[in-house]
N, C-alpha and C. Protein backbone atom coordinates (compact mmCIF):
# COMPACT_ATOMS: atom_id res chain seq x y z
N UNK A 1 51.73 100.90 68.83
CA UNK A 1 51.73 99.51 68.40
C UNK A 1 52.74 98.71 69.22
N UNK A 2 53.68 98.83 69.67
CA UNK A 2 55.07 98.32 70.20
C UNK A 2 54.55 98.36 71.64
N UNK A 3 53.60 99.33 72.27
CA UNK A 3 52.99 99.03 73.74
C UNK A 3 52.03 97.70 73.55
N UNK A 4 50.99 98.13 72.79
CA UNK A 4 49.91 96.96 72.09
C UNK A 4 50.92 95.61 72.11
N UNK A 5 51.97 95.14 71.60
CA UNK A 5 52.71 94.37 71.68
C UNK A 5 53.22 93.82 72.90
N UNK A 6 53.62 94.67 73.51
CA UNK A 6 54.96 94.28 74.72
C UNK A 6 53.75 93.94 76.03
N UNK A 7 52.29 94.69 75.81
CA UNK A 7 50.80 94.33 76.72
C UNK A 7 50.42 92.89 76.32
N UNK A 8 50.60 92.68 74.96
CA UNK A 8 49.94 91.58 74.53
C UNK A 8 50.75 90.42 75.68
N UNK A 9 52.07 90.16 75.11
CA UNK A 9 53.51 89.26 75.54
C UNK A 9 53.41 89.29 77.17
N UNK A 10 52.71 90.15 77.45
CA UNK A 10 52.73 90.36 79.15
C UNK A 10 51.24 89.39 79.66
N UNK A 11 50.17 89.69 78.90
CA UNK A 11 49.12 89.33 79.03
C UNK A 11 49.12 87.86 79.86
N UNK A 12 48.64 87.16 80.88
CA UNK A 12 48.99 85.97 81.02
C UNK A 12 46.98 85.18 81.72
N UNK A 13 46.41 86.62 80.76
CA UNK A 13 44.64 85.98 80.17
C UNK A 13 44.70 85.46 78.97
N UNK A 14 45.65 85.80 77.95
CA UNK A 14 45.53 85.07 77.10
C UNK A 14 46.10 83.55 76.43
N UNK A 15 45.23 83.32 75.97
CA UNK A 15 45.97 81.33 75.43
C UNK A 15 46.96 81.94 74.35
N UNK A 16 48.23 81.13 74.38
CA UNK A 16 48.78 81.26 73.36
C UNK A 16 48.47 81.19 71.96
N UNK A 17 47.45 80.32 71.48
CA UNK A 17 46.60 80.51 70.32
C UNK A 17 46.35 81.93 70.08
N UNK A 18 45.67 82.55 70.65
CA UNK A 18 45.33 84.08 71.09
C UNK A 18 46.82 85.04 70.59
N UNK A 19 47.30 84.92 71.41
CA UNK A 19 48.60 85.66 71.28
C UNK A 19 49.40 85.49 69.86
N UNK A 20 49.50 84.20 69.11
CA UNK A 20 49.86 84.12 68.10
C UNK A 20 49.02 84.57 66.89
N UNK A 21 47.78 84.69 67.43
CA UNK A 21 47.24 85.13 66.24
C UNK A 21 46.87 86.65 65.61
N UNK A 22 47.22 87.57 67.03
CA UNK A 22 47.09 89.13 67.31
C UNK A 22 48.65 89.43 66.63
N UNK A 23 49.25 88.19 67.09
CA UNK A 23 50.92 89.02 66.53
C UNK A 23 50.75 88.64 64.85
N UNK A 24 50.58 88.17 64.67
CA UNK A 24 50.04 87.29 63.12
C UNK A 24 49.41 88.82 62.56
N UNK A 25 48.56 89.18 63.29
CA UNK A 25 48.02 90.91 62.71
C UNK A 25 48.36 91.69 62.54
N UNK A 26 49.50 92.30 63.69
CA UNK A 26 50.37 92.76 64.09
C UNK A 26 51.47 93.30 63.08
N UNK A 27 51.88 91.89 62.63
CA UNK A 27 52.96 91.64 60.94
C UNK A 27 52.11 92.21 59.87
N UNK A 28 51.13 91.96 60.14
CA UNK A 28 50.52 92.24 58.40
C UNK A 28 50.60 94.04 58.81
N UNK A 29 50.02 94.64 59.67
CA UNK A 29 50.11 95.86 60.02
C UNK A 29 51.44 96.88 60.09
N UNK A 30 52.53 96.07 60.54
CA UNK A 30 54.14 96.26 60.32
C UNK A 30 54.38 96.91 59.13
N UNK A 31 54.00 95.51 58.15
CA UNK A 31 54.22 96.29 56.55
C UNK A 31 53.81 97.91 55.92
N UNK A 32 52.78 97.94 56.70
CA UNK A 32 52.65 99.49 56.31
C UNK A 32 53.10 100.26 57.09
N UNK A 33 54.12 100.34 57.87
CA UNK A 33 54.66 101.32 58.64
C UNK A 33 55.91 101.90 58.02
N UNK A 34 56.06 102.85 58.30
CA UNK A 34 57.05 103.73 56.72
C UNK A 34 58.37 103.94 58.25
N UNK A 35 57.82 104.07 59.69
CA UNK A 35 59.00 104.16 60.60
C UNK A 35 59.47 102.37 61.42
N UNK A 36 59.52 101.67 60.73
CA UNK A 36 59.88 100.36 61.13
C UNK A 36 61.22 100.62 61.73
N UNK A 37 62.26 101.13 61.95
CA UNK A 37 63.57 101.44 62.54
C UNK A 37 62.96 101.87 64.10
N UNK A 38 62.23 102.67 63.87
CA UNK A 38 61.54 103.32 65.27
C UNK A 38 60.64 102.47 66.17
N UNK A 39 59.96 101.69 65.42
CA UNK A 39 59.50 100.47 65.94
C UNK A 39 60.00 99.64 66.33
N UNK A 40 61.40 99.37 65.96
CA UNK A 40 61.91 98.30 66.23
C UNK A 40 63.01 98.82 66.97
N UNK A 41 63.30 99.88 67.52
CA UNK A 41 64.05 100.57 68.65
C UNK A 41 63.19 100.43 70.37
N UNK A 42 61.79 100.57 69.93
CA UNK A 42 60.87 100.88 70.69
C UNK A 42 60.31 99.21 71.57
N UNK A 43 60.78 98.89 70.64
CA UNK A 43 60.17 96.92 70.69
C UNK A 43 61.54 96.57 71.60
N UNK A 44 62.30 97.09 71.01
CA UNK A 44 63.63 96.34 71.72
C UNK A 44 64.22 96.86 72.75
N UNK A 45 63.54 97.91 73.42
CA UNK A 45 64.04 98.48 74.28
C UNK A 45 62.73 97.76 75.34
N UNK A 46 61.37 97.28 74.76
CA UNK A 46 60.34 96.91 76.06
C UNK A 46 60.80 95.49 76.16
N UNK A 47 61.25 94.65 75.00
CA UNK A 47 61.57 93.70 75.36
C UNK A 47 63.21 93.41 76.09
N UNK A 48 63.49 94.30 76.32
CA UNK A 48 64.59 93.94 77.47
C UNK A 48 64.45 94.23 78.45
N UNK A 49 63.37 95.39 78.88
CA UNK A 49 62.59 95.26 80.21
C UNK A 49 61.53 93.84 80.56
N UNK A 50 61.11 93.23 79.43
CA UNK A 50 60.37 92.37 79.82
C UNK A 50 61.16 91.08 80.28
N UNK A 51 62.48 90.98 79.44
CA UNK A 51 63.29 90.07 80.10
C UNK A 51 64.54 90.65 81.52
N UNK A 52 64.46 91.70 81.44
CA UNK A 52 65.10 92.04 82.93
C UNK A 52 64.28 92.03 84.07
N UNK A 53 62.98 91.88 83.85
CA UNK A 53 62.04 92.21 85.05
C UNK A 53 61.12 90.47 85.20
N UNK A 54 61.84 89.49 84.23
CA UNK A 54 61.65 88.21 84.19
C UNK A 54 60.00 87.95 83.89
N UNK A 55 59.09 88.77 83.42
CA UNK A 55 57.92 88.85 82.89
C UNK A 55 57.69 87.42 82.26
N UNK A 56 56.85 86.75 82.65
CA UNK A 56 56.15 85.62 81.86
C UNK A 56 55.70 85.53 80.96
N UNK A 57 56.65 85.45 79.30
CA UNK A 57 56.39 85.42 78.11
C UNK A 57 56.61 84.17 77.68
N UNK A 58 55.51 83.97 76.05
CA UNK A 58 56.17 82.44 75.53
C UNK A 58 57.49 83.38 74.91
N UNK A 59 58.43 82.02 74.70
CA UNK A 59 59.83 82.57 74.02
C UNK A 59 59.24 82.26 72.65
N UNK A 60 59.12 81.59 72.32
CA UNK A 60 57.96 81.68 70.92
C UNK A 60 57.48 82.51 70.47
N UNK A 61 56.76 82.83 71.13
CA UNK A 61 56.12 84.41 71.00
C UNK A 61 57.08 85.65 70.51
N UNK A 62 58.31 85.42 71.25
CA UNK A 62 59.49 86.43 71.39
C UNK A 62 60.20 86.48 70.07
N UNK A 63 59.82 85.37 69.59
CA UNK A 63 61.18 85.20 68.13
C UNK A 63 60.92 85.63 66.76
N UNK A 64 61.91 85.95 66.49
CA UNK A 64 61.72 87.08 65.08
C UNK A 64 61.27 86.07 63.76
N UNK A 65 60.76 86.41 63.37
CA UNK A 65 60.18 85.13 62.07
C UNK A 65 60.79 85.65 60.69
C-alpha cells in the first residue's frame, strides 16, 4: 500500500482530482490496518526519497489530514 502511494504522488498522468480521490481510498483502507506504525515508517522513509530526489508532487497531496 505505501508503494501504491508513493507511485500514485509520483504519477504526473494523473489530474490532481484523481490523486485526491485514490488517497481519499487509501484513508478509508488505513483504518483497517492493525500495522499502521509500519506503514507509516514505510511512507516516511519513500517520502523523503521523493523529496530528496525533488520528484514532482502536489504538497497537498503530501499533507497529513
Amino acid at each position: 500500500m505505501c508503494t501504491y502511494c508513493d507511485r500514485l504522488l509520483k504519477s504526473p498522468k494523473m489530474t490532481e482530482v484523481e490523486v485526491e480521490d485514490s488517497l481519499e481510498k487509501i484513508v478509508q483502507l488505513f483504518s483497517y490496518l492493525t500495522e499502521k506504525d509500519l506503514f507509516a515508517d514505510i511512507y516516511r522513509h519513500q517520502l523523503a526519497r521523493r523529496i530528496l530526489n525533488e520528484r514532482p508532487t502536489s504538497n497537498d497531496a503530501e499533507k497529513v489530514r
